[in-house]
PDB file of N, CA and C in Angstrom:
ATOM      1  N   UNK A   1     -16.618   4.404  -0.710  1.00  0.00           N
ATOM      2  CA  UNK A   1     -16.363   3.784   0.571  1.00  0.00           C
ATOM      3  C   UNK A   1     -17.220   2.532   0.675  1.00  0.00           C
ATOM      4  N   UNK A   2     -16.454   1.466   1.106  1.00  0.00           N
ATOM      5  CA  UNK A   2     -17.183   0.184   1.109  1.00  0.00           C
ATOM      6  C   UNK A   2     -17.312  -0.277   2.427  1.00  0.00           C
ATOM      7  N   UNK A   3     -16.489  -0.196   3.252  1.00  0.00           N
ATOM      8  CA  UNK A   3     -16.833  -0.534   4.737  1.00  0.00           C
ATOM      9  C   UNK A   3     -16.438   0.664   5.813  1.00  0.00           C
ATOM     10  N   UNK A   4     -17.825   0.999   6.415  1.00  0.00           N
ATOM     11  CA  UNK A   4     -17.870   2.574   7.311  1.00  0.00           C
ATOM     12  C   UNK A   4     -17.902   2.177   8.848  1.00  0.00           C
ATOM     13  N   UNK A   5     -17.398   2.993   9.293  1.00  0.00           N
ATOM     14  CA  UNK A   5     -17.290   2.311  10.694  1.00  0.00           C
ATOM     15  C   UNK A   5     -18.249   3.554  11.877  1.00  0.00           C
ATOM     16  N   UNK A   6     -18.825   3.140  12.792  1.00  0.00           N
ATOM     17  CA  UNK A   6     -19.281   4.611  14.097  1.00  0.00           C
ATOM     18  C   UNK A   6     -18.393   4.301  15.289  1.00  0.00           C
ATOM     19  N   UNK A   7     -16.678   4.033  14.719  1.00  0.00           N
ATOM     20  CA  UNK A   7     -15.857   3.802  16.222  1.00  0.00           C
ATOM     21  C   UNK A   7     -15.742   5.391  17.114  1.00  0.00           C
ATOM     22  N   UNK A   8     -15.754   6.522  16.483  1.00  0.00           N
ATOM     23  CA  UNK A   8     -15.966   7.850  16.612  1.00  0.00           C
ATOM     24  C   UNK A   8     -17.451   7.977  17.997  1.00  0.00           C
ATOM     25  N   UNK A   9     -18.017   7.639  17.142  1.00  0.00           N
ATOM     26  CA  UNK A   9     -19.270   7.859  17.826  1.00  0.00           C
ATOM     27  C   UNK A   9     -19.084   6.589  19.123  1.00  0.00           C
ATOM     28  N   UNK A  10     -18.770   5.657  19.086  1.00  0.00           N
ATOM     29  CA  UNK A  10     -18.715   4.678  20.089  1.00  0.00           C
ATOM     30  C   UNK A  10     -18.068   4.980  21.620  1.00  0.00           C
ATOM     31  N   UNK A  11     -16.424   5.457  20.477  1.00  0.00           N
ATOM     32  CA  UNK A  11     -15.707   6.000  21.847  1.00  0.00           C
ATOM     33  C   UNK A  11     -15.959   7.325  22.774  1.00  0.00           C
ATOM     34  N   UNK A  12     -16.537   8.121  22.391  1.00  0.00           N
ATOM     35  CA  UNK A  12     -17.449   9.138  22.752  1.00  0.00           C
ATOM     36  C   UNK A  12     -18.375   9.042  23.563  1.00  0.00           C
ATOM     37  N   UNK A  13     -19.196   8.072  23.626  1.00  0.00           N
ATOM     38  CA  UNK A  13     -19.963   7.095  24.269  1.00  0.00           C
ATOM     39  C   UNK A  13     -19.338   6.240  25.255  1.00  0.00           C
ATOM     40  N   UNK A  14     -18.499   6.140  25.277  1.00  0.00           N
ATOM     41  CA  UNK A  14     -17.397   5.278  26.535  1.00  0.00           C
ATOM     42  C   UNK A  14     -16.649   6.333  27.142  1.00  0.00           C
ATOM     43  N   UNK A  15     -17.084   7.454  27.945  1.00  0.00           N
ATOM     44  CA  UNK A  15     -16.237   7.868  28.847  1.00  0.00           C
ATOM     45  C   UNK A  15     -15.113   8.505  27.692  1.00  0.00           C
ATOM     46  N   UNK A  16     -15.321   9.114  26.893  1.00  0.00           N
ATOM     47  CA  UNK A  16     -14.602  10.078  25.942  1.00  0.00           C
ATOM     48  C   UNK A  16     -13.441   9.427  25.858  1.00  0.00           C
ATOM     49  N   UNK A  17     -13.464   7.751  25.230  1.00  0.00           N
ATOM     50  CA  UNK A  17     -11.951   7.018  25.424  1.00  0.00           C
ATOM     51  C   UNK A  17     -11.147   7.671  24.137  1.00  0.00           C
ATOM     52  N   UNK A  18     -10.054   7.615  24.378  1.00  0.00           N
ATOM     53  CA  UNK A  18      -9.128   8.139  22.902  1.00  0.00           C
ATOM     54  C   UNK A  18      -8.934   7.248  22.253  1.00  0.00           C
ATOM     55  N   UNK A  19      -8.157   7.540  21.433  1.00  0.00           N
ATOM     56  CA  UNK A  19      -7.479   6.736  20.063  1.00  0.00           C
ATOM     57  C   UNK A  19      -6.491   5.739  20.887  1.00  0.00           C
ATOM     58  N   UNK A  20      -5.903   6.434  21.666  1.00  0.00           N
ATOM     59  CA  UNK A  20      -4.835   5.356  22.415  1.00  0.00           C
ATOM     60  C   UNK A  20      -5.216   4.569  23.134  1.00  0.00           C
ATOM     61  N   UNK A  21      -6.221   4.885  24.299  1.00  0.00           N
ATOM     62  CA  UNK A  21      -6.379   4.016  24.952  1.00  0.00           C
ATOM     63  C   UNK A  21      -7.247   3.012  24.478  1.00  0.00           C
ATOM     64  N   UNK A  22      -7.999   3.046  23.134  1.00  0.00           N
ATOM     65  CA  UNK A  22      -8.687   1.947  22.435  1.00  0.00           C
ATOM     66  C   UNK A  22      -7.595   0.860  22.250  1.00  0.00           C
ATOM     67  N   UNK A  23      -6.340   1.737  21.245  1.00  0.00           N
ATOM     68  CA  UNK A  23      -5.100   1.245  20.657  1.00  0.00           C
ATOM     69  C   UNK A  23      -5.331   0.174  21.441  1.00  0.00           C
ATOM     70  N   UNK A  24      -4.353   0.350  22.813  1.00  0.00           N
ATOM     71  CA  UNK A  24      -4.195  -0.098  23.542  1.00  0.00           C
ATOM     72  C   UNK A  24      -4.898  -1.447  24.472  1.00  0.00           C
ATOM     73  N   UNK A  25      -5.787  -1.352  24.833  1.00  0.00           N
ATOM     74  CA  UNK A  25      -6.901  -2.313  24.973  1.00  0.00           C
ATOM     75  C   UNK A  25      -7.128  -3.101  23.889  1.00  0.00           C
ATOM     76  N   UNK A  26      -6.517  -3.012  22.262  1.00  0.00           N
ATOM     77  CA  UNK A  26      -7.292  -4.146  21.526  1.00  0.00           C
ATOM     78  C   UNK A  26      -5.987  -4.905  21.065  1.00  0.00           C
ATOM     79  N   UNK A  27      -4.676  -3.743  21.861  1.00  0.00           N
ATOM     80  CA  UNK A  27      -3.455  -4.412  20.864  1.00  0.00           C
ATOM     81  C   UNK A  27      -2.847  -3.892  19.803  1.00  0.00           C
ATOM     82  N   UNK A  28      -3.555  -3.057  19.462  1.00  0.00           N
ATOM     83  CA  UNK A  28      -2.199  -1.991  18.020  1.00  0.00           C
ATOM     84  C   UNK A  28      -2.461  -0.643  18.566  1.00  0.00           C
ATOM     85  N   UNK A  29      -1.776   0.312  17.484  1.00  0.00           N
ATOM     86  CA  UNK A  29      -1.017   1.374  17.471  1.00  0.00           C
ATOM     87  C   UNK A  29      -2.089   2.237  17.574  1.00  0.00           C
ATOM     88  N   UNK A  30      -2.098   3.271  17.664  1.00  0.00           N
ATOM     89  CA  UNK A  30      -2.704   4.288  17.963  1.00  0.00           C
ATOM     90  C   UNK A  30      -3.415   4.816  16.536  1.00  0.00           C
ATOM     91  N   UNK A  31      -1.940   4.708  15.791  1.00  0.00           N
ATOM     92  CA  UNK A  31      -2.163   4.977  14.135  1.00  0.00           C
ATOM     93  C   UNK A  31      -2.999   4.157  13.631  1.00  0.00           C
ATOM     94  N   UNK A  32      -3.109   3.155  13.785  1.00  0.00           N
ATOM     95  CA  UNK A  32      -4.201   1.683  13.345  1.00  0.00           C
ATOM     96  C   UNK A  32      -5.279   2.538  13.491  1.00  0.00           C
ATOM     97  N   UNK A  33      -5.420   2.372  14.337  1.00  0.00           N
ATOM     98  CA  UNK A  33      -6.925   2.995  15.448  1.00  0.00           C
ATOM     99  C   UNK A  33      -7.302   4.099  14.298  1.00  0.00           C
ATOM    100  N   UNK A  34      -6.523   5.031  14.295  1.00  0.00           N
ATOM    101  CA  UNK A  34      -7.080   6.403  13.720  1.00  0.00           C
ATOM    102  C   UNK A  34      -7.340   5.911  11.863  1.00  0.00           C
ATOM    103  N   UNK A  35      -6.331   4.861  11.801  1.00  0.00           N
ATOM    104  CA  UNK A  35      -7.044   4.677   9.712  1.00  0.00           C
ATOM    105  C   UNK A  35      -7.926   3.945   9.663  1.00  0.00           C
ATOM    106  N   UNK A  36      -8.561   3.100  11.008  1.00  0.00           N
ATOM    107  CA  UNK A  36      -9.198   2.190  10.837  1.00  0.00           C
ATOM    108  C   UNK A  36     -10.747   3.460  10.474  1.00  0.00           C
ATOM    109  N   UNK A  37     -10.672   4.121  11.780  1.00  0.00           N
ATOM    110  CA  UNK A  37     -11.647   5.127  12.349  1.00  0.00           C
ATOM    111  C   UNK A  37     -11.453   6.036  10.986  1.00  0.00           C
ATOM    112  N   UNK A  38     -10.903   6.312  10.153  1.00  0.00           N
ATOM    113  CA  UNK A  38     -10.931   7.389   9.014  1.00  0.00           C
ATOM    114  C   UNK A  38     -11.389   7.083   7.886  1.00  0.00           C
ATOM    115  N   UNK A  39     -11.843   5.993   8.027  1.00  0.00           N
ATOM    116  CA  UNK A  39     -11.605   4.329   6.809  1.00  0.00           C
ATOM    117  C   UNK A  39     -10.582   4.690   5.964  1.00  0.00           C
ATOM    118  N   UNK A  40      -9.109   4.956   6.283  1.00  0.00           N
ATOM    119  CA  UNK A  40      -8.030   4.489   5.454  1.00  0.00           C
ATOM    120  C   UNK A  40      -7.564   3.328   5.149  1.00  0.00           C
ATOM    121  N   UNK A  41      -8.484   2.622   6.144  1.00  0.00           N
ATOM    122  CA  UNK A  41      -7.643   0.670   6.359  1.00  0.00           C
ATOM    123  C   UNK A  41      -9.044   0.378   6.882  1.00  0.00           C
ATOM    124  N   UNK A  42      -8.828  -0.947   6.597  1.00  0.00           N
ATOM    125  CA  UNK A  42     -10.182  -1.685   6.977  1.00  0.00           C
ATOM    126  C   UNK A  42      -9.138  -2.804   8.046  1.00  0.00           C
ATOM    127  N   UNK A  43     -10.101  -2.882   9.230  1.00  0.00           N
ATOM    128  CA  UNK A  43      -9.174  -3.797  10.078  1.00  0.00           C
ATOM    129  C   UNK A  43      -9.320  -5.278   9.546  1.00  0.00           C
ATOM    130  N   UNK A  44      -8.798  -5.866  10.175  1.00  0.00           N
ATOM    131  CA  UNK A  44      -8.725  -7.481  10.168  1.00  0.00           C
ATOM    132  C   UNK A  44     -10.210  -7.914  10.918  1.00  0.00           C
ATOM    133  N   UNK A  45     -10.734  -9.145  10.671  1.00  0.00           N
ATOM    134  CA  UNK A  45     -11.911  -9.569  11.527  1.00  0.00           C
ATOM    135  C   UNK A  45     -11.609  -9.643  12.752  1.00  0.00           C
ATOM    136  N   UNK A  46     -10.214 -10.256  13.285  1.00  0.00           N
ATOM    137  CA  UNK A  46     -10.218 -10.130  14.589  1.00  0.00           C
ATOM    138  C   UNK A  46     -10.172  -8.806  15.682  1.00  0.00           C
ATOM    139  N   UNK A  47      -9.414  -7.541  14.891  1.00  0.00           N
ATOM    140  CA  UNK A  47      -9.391  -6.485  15.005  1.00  0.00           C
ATOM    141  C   UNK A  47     -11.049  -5.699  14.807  1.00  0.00           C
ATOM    142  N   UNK A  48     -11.866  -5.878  14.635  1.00  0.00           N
ATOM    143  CA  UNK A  48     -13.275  -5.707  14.132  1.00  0.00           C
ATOM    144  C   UNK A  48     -13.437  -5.595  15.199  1.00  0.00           C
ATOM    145  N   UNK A  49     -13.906  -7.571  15.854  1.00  0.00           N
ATOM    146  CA  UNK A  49     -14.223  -8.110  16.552  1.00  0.00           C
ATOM    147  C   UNK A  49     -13.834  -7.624  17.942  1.00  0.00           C
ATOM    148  N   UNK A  50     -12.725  -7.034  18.198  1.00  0.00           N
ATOM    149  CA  UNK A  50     -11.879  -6.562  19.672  1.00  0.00           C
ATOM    150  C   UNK A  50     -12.485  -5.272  19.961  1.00  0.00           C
ATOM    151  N   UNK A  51     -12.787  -4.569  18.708  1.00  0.00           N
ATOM    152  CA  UNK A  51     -13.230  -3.095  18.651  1.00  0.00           C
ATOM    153  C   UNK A  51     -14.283  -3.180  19.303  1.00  0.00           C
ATOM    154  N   UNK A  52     -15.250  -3.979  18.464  1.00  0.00           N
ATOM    155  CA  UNK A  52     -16.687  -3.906  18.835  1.00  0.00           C
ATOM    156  C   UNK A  52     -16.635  -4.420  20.065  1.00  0.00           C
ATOM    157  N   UNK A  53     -16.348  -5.343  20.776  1.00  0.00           N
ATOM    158  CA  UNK A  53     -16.049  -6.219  22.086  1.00  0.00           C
ATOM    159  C   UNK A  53     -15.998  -5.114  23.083  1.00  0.00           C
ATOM    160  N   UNK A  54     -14.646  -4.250  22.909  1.00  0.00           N
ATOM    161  CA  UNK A  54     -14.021  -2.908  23.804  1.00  0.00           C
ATOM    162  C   UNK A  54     -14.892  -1.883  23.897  1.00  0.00           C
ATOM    163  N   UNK A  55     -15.716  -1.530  22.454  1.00  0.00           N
ATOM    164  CA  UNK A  55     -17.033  -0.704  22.747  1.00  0.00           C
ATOM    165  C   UNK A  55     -18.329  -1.074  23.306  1.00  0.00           C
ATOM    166  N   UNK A  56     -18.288  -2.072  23.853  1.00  0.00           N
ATOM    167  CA  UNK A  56     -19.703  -2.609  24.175  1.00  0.00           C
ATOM    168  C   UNK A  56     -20.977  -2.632  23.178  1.00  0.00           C
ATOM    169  N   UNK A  57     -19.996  -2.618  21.678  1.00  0.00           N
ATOM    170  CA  UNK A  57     -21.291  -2.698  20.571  1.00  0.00           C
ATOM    171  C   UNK A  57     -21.051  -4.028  20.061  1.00  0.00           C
ATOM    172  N   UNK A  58     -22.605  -4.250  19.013  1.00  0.00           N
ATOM    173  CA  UNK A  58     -22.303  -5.470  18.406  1.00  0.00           C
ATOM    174  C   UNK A  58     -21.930  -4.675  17.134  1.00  0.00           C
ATOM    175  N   UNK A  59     -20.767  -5.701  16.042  1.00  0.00           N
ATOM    176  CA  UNK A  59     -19.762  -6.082  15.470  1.00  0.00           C
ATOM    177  C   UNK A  59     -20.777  -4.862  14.107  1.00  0.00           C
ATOM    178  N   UNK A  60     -21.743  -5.177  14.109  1.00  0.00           N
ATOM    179  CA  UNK A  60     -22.924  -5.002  12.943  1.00  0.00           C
ATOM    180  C   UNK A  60     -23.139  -3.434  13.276  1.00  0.00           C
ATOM    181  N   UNK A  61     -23.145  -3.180  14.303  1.00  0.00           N
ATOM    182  CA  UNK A  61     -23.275  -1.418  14.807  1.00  0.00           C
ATOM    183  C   UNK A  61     -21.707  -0.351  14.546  1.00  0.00           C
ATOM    184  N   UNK A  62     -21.261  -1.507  14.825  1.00  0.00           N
ATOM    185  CA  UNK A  62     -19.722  -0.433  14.864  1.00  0.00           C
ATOM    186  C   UNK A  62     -19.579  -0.459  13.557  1.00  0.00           C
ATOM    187  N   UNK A  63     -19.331  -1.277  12.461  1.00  0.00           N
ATOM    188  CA  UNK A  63     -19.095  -1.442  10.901  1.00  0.00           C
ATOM    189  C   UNK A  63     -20.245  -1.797  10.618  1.00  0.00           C
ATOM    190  N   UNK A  64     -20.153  -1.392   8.825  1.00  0.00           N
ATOM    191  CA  UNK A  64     -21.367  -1.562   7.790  1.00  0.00           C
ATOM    192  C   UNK A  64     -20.320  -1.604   6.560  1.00  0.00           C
ATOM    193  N   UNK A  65     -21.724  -2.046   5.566  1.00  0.00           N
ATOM    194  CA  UNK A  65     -21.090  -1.780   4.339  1.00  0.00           C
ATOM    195  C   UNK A  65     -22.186  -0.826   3.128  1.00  0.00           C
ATOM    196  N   UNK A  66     -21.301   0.076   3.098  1.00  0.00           N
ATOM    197  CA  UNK A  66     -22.018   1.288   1.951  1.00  0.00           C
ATOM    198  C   UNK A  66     -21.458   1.511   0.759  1.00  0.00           C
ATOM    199  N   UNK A  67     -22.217   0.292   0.298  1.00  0.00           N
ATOM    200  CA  UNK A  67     -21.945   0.616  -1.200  1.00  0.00           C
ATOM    201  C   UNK A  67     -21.127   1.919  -1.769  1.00  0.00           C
ATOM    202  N   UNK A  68     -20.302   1.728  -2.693  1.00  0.00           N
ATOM    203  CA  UNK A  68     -20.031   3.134  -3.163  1.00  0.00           C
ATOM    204  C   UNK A  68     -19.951   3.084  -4.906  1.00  0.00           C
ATOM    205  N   UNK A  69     -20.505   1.775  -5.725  1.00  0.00           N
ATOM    206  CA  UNK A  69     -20.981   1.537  -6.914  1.00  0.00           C
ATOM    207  C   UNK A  69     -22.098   1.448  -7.092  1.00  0.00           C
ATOM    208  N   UNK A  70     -23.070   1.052  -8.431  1.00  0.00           N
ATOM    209  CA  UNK A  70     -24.047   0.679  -8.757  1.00  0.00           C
ATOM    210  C   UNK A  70     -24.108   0.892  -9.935  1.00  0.00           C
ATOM    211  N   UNK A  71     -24.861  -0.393 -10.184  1.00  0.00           N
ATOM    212  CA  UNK A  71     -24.853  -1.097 -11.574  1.00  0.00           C
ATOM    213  C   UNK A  71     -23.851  -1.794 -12.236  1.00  0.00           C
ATOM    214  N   UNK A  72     -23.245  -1.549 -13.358  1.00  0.00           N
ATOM    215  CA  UNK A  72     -21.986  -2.361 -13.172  1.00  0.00           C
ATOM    216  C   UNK A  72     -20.640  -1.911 -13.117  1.00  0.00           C
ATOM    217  N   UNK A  73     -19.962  -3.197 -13.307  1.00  0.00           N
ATOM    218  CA  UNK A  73     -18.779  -2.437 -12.881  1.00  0.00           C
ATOM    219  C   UNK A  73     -17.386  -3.266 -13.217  1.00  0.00           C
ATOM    220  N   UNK A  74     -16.587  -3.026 -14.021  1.00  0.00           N
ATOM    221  CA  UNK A  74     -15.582  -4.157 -14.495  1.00  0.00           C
ATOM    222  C   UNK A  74     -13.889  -3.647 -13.987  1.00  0.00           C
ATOM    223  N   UNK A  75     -13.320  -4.770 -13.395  1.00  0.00           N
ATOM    224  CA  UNK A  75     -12.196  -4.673 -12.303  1.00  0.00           C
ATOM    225  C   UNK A  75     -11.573  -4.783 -13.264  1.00  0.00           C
ATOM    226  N   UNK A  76      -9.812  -3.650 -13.065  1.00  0.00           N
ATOM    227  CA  UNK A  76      -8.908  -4.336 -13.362  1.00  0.00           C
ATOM    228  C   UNK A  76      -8.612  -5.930 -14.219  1.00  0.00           C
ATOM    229  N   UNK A  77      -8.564  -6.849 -13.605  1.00  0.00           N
ATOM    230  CA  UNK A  77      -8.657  -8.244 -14.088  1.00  0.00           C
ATOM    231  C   UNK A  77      -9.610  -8.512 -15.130  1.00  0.00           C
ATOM    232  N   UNK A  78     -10.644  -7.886 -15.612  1.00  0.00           N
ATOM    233  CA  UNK A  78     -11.403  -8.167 -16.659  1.00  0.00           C
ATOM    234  C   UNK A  78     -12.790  -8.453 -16.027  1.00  0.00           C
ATOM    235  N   UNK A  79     -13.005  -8.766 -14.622  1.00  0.00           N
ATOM    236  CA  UNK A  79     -14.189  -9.443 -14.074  1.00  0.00           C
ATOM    237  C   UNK A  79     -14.954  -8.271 -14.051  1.00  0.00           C
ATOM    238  N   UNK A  80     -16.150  -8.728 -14.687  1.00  0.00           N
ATOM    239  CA  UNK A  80     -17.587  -7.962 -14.613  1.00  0.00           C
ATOM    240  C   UNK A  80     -18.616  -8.532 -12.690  1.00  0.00           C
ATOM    241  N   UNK A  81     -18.762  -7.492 -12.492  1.00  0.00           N
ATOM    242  CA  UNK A  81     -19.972  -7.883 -11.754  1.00  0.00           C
ATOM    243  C   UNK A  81     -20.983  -6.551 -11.664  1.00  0.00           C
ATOM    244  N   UNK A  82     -22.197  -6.680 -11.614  1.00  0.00           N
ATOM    245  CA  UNK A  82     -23.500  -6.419 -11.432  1.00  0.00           C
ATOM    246  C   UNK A  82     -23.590  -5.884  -9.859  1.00  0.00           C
ATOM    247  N   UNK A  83     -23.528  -4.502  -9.546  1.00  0.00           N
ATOM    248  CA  UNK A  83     -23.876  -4.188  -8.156  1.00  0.00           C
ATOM    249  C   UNK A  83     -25.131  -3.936  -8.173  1.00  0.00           C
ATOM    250  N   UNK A  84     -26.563  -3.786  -7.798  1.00  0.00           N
ATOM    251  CA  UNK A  84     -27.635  -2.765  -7.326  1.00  0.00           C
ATOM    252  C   UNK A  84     -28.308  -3.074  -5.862  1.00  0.00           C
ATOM    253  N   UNK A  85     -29.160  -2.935  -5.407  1.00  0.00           N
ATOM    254  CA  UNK A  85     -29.356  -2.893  -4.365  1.00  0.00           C
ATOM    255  C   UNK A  85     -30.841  -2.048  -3.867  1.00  0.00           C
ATOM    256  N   UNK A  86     -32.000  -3.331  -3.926  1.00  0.00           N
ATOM    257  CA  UNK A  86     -33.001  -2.402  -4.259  1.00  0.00           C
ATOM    258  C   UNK A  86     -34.047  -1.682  -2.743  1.00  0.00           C
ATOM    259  N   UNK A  87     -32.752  -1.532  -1.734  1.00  0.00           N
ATOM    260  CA  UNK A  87     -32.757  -0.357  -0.540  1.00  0.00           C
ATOM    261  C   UNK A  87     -33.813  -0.897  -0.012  1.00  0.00           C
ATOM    262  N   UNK A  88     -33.953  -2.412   0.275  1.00  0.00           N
ATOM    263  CA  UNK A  88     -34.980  -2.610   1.486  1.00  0.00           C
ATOM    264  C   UNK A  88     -34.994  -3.318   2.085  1.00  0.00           C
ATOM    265  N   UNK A  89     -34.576  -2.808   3.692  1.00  0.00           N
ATOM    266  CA  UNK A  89     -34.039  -3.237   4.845  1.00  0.00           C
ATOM    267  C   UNK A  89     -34.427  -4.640   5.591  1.00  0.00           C
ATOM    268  N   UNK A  90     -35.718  -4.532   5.256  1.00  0.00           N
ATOM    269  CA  UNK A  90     -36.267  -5.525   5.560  1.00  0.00           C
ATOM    270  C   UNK A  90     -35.791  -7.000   4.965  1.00  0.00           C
ATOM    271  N   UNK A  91     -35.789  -7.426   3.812  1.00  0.00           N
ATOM    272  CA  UNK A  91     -35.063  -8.176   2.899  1.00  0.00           C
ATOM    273  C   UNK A  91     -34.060  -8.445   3.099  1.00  0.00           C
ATOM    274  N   UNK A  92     -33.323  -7.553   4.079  1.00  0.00           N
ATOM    275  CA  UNK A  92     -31.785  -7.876   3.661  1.00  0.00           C
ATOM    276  C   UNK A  92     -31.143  -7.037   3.064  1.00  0.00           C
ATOM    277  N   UNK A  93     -31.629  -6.369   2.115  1.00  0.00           N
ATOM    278  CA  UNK A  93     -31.003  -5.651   0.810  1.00  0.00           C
ATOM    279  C   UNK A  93     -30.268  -6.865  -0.132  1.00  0.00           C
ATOM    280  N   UNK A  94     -30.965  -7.231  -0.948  1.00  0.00           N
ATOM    281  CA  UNK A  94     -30.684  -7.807  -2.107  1.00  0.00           C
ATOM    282  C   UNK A  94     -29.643  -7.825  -2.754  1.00  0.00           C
ATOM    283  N   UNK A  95     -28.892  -8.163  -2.998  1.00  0.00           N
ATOM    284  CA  UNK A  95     -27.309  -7.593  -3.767  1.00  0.00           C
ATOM    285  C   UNK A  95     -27.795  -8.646  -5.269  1.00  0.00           C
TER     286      UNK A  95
END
């Protein structure tokens, strides 16, 4: 998993809003909502952006990104890249 989301935990936190009435308020389907929230689909930035907006979180609280490689790693296409990540927060985390 590469991008994790706490829309679960958010809407829970808002007056126990559902899947729909998020839907609804940002503009898609209900189904959106629930693959976004399952990480089956990663939304669009603007879709991010509406989420986090509608939850009263910032953009950085509702989504992350968690690694789910390390070290290396060669795609399909032939491209090599180098993941690690030497876990300190402070820094940034280094990529």
């Amino acid at each position: 998993m590469a991008l994790a989301n706490n829309i679960r935990h958010y809407r829970f936190h808002n007056g126990e809003m559902t899947q729909k009435e998020l839907a609804e308020l940002i503009g898609v389907s209900r189904q959106t909502v629930n693959a976004i929230e399952c990480n089956k689909s990663s939304p669009s930035l603007e879709a991010a952006f509406r989420i986090a907006h509608v939850l009263g979180a910032a953009i950085e609280d509702v989504f992350f990104y968690e690694p789910d490689i390390e070290g290396e790693h060669e795609f399909a296409d032939g491209a090599i890249i180098d993941v690690s990540w030497d876990g300190d927060d402070d820094s940034g985390g280094n990529l």
